[in-house]
Protein backbone atom coordinates (compact mmCIF):
# COMPACT_ATOMS: atom_id res chain seq x y z
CA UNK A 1 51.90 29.68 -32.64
CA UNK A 2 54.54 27.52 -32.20
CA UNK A 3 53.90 25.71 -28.94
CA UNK A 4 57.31 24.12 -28.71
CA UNK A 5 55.28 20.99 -28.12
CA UNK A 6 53.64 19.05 -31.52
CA UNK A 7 55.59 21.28 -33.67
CA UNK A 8 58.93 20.91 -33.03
CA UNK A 9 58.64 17.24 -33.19
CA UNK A 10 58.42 17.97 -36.87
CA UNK A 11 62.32 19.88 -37.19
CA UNK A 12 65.47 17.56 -37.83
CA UNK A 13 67.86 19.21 -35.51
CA UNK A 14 70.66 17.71 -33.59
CA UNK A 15 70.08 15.94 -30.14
CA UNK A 16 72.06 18.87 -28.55
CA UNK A 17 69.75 21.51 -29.95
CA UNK A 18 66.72 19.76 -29.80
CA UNK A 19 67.58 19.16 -25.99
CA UNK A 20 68.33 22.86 -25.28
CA UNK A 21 65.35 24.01 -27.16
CA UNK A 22 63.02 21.67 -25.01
CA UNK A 23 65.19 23.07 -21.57
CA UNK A 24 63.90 26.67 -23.03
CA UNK A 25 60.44 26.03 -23.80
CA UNK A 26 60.29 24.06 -20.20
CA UNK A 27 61.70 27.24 -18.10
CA UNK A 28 59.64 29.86 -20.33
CA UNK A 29 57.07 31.62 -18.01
CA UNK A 30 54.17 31.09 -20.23
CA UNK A 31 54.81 27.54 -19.85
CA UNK A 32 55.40 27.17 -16.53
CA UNK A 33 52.36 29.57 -16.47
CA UNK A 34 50.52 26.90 -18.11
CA UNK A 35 51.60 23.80 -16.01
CA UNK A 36 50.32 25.99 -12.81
CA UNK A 37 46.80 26.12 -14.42
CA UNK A 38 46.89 22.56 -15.57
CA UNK A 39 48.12 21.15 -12.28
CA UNK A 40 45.41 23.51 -9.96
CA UNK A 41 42.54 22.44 -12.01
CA UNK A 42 43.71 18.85 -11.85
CA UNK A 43 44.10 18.24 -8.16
CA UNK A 44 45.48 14.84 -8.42
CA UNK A 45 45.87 12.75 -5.41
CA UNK A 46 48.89 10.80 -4.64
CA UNK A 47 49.07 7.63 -6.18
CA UNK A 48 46.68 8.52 -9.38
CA UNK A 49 47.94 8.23 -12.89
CA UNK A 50 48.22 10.56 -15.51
CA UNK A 51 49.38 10.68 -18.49
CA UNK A 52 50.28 13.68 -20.81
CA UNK A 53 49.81 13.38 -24.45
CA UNK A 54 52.23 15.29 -26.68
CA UNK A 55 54.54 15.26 -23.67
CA UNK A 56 57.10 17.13 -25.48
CA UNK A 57 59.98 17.91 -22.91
CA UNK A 58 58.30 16.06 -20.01
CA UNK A 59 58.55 19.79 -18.27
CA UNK A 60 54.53 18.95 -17.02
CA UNK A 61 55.79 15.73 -15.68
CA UNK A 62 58.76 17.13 -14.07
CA UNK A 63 56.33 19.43 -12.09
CA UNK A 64 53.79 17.13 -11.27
CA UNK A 65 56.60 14.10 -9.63
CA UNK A 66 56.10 16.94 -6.88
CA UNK A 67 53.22 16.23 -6.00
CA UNK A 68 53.75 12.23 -5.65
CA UNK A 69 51.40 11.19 -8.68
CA UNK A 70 52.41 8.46 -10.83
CA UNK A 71 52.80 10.21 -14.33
CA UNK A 72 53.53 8.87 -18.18
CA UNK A 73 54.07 10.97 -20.89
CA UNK A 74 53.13 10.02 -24.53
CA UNK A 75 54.78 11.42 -27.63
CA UNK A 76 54.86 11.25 -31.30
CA UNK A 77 58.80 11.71 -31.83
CA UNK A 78 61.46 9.62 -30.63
CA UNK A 79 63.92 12.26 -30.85
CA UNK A 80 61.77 14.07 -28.59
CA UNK A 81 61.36 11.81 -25.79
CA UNK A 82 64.77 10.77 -25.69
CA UNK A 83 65.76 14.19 -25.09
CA UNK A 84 62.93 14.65 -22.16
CA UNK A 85 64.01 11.11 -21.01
CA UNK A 86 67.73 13.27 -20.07
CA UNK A 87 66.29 16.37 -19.23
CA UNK A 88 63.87 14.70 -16.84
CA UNK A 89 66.19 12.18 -15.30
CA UNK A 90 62.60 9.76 -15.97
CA UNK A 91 61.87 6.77 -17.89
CA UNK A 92 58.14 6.58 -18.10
CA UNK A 93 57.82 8.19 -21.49
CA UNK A 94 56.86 5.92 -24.80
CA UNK A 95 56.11 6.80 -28.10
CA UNK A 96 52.84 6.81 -29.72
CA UNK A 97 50.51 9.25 -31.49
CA UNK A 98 47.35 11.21 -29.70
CA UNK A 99 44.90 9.72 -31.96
CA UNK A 100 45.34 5.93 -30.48
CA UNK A 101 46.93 5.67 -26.53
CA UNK A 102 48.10 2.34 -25.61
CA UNK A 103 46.19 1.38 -22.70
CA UNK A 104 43.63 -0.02 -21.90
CA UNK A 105 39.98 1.07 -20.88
CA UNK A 106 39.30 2.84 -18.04
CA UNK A 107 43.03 2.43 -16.75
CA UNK A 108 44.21 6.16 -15.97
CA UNK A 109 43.05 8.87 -13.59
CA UNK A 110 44.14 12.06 -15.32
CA UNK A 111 44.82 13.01 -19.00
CA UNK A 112 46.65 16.32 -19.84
CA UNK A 113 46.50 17.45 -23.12
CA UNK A 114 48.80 20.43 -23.59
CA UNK A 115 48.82 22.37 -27.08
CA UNK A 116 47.95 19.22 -29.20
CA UNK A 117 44.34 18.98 -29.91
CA UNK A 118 44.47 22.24 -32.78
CA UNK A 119 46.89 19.90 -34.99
CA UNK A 120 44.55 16.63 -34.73
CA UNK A 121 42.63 15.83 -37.67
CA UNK A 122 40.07 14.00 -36.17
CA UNK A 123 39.59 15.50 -32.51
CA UNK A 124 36.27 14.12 -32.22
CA UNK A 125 37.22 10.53 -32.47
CA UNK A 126 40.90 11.12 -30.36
CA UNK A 127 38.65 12.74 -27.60
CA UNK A 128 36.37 9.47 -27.40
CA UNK A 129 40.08 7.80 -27.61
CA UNK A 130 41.22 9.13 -24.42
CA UNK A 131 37.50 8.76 -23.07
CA UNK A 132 37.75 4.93 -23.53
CA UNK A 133 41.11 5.21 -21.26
CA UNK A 134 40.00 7.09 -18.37
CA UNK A 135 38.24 5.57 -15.55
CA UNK A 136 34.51 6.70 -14.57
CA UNK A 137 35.21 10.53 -13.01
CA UNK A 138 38.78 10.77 -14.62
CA UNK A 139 39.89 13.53 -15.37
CA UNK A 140 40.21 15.58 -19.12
CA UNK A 141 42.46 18.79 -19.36
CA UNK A 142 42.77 20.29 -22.56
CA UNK A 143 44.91 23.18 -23.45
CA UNK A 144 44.63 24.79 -26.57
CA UNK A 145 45.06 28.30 -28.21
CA UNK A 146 41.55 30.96 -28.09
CA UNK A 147 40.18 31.18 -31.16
CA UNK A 148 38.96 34.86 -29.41
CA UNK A 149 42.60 35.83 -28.49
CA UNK A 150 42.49 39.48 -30.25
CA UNK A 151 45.79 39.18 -31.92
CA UNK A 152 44.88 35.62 -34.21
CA UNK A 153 48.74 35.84 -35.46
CA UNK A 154 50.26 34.44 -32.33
CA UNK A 155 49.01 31.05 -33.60
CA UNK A 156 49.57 31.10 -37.43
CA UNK A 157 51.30 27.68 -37.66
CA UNK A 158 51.10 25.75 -40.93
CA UNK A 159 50.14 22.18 -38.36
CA UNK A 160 47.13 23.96 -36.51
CA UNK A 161 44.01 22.43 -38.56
CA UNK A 162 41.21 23.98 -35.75
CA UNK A 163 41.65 26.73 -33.63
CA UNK A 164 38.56 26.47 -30.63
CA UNK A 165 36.50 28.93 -28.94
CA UNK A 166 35.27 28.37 -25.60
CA UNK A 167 32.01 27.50 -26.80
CA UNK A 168 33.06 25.08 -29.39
CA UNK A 169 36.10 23.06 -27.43
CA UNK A 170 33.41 22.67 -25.09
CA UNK A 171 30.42 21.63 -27.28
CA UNK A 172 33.49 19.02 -28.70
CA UNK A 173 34.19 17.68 -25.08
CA UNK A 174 30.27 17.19 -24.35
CA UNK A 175 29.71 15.61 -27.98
CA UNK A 176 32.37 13.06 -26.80
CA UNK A 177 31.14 11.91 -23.75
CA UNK A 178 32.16 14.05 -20.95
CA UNK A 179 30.78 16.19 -18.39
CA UNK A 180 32.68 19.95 -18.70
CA UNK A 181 33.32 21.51 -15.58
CA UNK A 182 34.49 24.70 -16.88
CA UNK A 183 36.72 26.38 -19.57
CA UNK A 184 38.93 29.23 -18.70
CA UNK A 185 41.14 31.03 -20.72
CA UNK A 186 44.61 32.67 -19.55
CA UNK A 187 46.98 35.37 -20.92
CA UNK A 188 45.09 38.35 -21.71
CA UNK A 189 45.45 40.88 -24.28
CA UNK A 190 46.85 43.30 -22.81
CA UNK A 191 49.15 45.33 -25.24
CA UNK A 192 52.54 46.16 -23.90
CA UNK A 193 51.59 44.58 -20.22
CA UNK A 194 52.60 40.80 -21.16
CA UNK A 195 54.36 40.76 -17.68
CA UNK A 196 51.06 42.51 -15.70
CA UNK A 197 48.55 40.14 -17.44
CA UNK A 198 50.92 36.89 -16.55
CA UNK A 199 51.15 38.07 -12.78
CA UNK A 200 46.94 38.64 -12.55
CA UNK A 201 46.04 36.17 -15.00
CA UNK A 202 43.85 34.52 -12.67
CA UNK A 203 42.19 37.34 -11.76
CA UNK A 204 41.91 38.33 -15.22
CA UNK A 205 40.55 34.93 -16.36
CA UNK A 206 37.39 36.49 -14.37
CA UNK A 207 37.38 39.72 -15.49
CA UNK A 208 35.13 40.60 -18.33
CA UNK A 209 36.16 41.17 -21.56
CA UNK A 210 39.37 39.30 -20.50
CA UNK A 211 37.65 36.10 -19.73
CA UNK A 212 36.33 35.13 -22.75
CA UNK A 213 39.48 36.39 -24.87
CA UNK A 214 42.77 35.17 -23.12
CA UNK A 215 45.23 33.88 -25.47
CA UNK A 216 44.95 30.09 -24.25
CA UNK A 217 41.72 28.02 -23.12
CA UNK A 218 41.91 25.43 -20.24
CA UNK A 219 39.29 23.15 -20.08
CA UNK A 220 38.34 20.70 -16.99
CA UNK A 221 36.10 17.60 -17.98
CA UNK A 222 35.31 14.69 -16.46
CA UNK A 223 34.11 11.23 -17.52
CA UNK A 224 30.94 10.60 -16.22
CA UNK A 225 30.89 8.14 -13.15
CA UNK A 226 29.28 4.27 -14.04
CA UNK A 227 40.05 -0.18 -11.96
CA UNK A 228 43.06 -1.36 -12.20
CA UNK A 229 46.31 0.85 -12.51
CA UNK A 230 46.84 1.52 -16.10
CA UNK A 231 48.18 -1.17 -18.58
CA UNK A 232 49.33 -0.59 -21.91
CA UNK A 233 47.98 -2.78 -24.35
CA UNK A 234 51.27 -4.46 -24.68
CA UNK A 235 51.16 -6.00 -21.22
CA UNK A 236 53.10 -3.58 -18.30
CA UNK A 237 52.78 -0.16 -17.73
C-alpha cells in the first residue's frame, strides 16, 4: 500500500507536486480516519509533547495544534518537510530517520508512529529507540497495515519489509519494553461498502470477524512508570 507517508519520500517530483500530493493524502478520509483513531486513543493533555515520526505532510500535527499540545514532527526527506512546513503554516518539523530520534531520554510525552514501522529494518531496536525517549507512562501509538486484512494486495509495496498481525505488533511492543494497552484494527472488509465500514468503523473494530481483520492496526502502549520538556540532542528543542 502506498501510505503516502514513508513512500513517497522516496519519488523525485517537483515541490509543486510533491506539495499537492501531501494536501491530498492529508484531506483523504482514510487519513483523516486514521488521525481520529490516533488522536482518541492518545488523549494528550495540553502542554504534553509529541512527536510524530515519518511526519510526512504534518496533516497529524495540523489536527492535533487543536487540541493545544506541543507537537514535532520527524521525517526522513527534506523535500518532504519543507513542503509540510507550507502546508502547515509550522516550523517544528526536522529531519531525521525513525531508527535514531534526536532527543534525549525520557524527554517526550507521546510518540505517533503512522504507517512507518512495516518499512523499518530493524523494528525491534527503533521501538527500544523511541522507548529510551519517552518519559515513564508515555505514550506509544503505532499504526501499521493488518497482516489479516482479507485483501493482502492493498499493501504490496516494494519498501514494506514486515507486515504485523495483532498478535505479533504486539508481542514486538512487549519484547521492547512496554506495557500494551490494546490493539485495534480499523477499516473492515467489507466488499463494495468502503463508505459503510468507514462511517461504523468503530463499531466494527468490535464486531467479530471484523475486529481481528480491519485493514489497519492501532496499537496503544505505554512505557512502564519508574522530566524535562524534550531536548534534542543538539541542545534546543
Amino acid at each position: 500500500m502506498n501510505d503516502g507517508r514513508r513512500t513517497m519520500t522516496r519519488n523525485t517530483r517537483s515541490e509543486g507536486e510533491l506539495a499537492r500530493t501531501l494536501a491530498d493524502h492529508t484531506s483523504s478520509p482514510f487519513f483523516q480516519a486514521e488521525a481520529s483513531e490516533i488522536l482518541r486513543l492518545a488523549d494528550p493533555v495540553s502542554g504534553a509533547w509529541l512527536l510524530d515520526v515519518g511526519c510526512g505532510s504534518g496533516g497529524l500535527i495540523a489536527t492535533a495544534r487543536s487540541e493545544g499540545v506541543r507537537f514535532l514532527g520527524a521525517d526522513i526527506s527534506r523535500d518532504v518537510l519543507k513542503a509540510a512546513r507550507t502546508l502547515s503554516e509550522f516550523d517544528g518539523f526536522l529531519q531525521a530517520v525513525a531508527e535514531r530520534i534526536p532527543f534525549r531520554a525520557q524527554s517526550l510525552d507521546m510518540i505517533f508512529v503512522q504507517h512507518v514501522i512495516e518499512h523499518l529494518r530493524d523494528p525491534m531496536e527503533t521501538c527500544r529507540e523511541w522507548n529510551r525517549a519517552l518519559r515513564s507512562g508515555g505514550r506509544l501509538i503505532v499504526v501499521t497495515p493488518n497482516a489479516r486484512y482479507p485483501d493482502p494486495s492493498i499493501y504490496h509495496d516494494p519498501t514494506h519489509i514486515r507486515i504485523f498481525d495483532p498478535s505479533t505488533l504486539r508481542a514486538l511492543l512487549e519484547t521492547t519494553g512496554y506495557h500494551v494497552d490494546r490493539v485495534e484494527t480499523i477499516f473492515p472488509f467489507l466488499r463494495g461498502h468502503i463508505v459503510f465500514g468507514l462511517r461504523h468503523r468503530r463499531l466494527f473494530s468490535v464486531l467479530p470477524p471484523w475486529s481481528r481483520t480491519g485493514r489497519s492496526l492501532v496499537a496503544l502502549a505505554r512505557k512502564p512508570e519508574s522530566g524535562s520538556s524534550p531536548r534534542l540532542t543538539g541542545g534546543h528543542p
